[in-house]
Each structure stands twice: as C-alpha cells, then as structure tokens.
Protein backbone atom coordinates (compact mmCIF):
# COMPACT_ATOMS: atom_id res chain seq x y z
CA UNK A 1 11.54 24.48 6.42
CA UNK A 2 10.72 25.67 9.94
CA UNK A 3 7.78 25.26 11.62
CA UNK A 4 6.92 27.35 14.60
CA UNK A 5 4.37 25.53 16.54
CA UNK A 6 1.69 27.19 18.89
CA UNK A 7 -0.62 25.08 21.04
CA UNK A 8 -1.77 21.31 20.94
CA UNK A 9 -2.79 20.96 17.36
CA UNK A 10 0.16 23.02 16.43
CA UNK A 11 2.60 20.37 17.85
CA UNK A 12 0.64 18.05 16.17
CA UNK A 13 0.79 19.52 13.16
CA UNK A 14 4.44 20.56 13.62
CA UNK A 15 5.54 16.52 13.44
CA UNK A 16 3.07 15.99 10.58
CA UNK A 17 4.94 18.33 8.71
CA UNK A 18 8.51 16.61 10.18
CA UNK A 19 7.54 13.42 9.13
CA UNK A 20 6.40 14.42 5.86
CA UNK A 21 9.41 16.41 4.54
CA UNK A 22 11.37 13.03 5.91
CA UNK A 23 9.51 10.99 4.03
CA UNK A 24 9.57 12.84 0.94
CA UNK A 25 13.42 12.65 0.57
CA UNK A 26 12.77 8.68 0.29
CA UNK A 27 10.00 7.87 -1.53
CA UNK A 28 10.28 8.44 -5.05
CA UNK A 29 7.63 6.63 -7.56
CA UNK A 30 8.28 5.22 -10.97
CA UNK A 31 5.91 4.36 -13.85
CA UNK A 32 6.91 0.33 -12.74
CA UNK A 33 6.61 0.98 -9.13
CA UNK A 34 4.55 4.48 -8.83
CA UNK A 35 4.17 6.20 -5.58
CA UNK A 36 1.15 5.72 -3.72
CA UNK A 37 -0.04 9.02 -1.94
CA UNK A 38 -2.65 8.60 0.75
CA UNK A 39 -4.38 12.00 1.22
CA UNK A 40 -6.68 12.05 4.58
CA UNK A 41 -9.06 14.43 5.80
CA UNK A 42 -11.32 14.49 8.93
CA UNK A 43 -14.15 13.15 6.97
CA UNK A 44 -12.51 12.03 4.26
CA UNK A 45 -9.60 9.88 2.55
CA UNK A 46 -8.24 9.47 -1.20
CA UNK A 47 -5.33 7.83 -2.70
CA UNK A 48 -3.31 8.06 -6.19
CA UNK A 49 -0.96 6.38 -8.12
CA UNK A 50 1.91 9.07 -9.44
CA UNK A 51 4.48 8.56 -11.62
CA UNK A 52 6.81 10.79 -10.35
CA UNK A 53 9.42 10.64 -13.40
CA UNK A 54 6.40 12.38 -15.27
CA UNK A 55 4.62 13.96 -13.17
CA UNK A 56 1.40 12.18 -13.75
CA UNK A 57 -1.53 10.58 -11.71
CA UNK A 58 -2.32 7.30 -13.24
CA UNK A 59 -4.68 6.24 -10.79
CA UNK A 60 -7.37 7.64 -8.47
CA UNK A 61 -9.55 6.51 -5.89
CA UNK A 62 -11.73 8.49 -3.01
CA UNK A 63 -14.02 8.61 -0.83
CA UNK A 64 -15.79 11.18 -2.52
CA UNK A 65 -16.71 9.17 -4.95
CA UNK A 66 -20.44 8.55 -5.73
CA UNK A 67 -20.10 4.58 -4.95
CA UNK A 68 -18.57 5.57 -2.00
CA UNK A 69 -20.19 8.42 -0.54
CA UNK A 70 -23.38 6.40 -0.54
CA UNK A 71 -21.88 3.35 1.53
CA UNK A 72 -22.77 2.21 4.69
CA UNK A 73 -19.94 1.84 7.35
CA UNK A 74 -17.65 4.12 9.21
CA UNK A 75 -14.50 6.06 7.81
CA UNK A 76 -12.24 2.78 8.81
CA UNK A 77 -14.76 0.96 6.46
CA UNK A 78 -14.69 3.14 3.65
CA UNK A 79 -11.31 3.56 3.83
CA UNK A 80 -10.99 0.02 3.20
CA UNK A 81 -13.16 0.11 0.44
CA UNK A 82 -11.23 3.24 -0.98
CA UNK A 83 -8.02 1.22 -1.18
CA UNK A 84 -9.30 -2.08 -2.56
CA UNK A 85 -10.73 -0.03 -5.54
CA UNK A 86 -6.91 2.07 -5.92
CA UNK A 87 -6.08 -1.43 -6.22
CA UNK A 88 -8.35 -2.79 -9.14
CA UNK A 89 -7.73 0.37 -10.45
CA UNK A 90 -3.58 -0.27 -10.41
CA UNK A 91 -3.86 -3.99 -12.04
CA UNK A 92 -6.50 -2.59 -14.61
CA UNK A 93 -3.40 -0.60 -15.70
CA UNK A 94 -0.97 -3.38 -15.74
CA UNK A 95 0.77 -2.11 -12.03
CA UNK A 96 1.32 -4.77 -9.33
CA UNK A 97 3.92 -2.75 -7.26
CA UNK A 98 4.02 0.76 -5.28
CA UNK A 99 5.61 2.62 -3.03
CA UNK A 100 3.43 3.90 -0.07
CA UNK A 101 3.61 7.68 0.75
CA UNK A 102 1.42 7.80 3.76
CA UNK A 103 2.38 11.68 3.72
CA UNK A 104 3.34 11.89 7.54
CA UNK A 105 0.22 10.77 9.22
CA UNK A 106 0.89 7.88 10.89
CA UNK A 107 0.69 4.17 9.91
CA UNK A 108 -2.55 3.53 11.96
CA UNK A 109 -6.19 3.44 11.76
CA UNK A 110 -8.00 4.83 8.66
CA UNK A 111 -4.59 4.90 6.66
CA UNK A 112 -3.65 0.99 7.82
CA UNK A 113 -7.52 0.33 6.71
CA UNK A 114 -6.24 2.03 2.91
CA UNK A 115 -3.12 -0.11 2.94
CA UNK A 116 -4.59 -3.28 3.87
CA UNK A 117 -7.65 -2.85 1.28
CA UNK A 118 -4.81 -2.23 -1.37
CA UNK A 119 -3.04 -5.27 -0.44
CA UNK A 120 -5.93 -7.52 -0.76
CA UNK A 121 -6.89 -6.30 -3.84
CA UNK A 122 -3.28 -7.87 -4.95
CA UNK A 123 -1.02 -4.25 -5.02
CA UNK A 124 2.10 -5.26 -3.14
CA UNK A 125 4.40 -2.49 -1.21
C-alpha cells in the first residue's frame, strides 16, 4: 500500500508505515512462541501476547492500567514496568518464548525500556 507523504511528520509517518508492513510479512506468532505486539502512544505504551494461529490475545499489559497510571517515573520508567508485568503475565500462562513485533517504531527508547523489562522478567525473544 502507498503512502503519499506530505511534510515532516508525514515522512515520518510514511517509514513507520514501511517498516511496519515489512515487518509484518515476518513475524508470525504461535500459541508456543506468540507474537509480542508493542503498541506506543505519545503518552502511552501497551503490549500483548497474540496467538496468531487463533486469533487471540492471551496476554495484556498497559500503561493504562490502574497500578500503572498511578506510578511515579517517566514514560521510559513505566515502560519498563509495563513489560516486566507482560512478562509475569506470559510465565503465569506457561509461555517462556515470543516473537517481538515492535510494529515499525524503532528499537530505541521507550520500546527498548518494554523489551528489556520483558526480558528480565524471564520472556526470552
């Protein structure tokens, strides 16, 4: 799909798109090794676990959440915090493998800070 670009954001938004379509056409999730799509916002950040031979979310974590809403710290914090509870979440469930969909934003900041929280709460990639 095309993407006609105007201005600065548009370009930005134009290789968003780019990377995401990319992306898509590789990562696939399974209920052993389910995908795990990072969804980021300017003020926020979320994260599930989808099985994509069924369609379903297994697992959810954000940072709209009441536990996380209230916490102190910046978005890089809570970001943290939103990936190290994905990651209880995943081993409450019996899942100690995913594949990370980082859905064309890049691999930096507030989505490294969700990646490293889910590593550390023992979900490998």
């Amino acid at each position: 799909m095309a993407y006609k670009a105007t201005g600065t954001s548009g370009v930005r938004r134009a290789a968003r798109t780019r990377r995401h379509e990319r992306l898509r056409k590789k990562v696939v999730g399974s209920a052993v090794r389910p995908r795990l799509v990072v969804t980021r916002s300017a003020r926020h950040i979320g994260v599930q676990l989808v099985d994509d031979a069924l369609g379903r979310t297994l697992a959810s974590a954000s940072t709209l959440e009441v536990d996380l809403r209230q916490g102190e710290g910046d978005k890089t914090a809570k970001a943290r915090k939103v990936g190290e509870l994905v990651g209880e979440r995943a081993k409450a469930l019996g899942v100690s493998a995913a594949v990370f969909d980082r859905g064309g934003d890049k691999y930096h900041g507030r989505i490294a800070a969700l990646a490293e929280g889910a590593r550390s709460a023992g979900l490998e990639f």
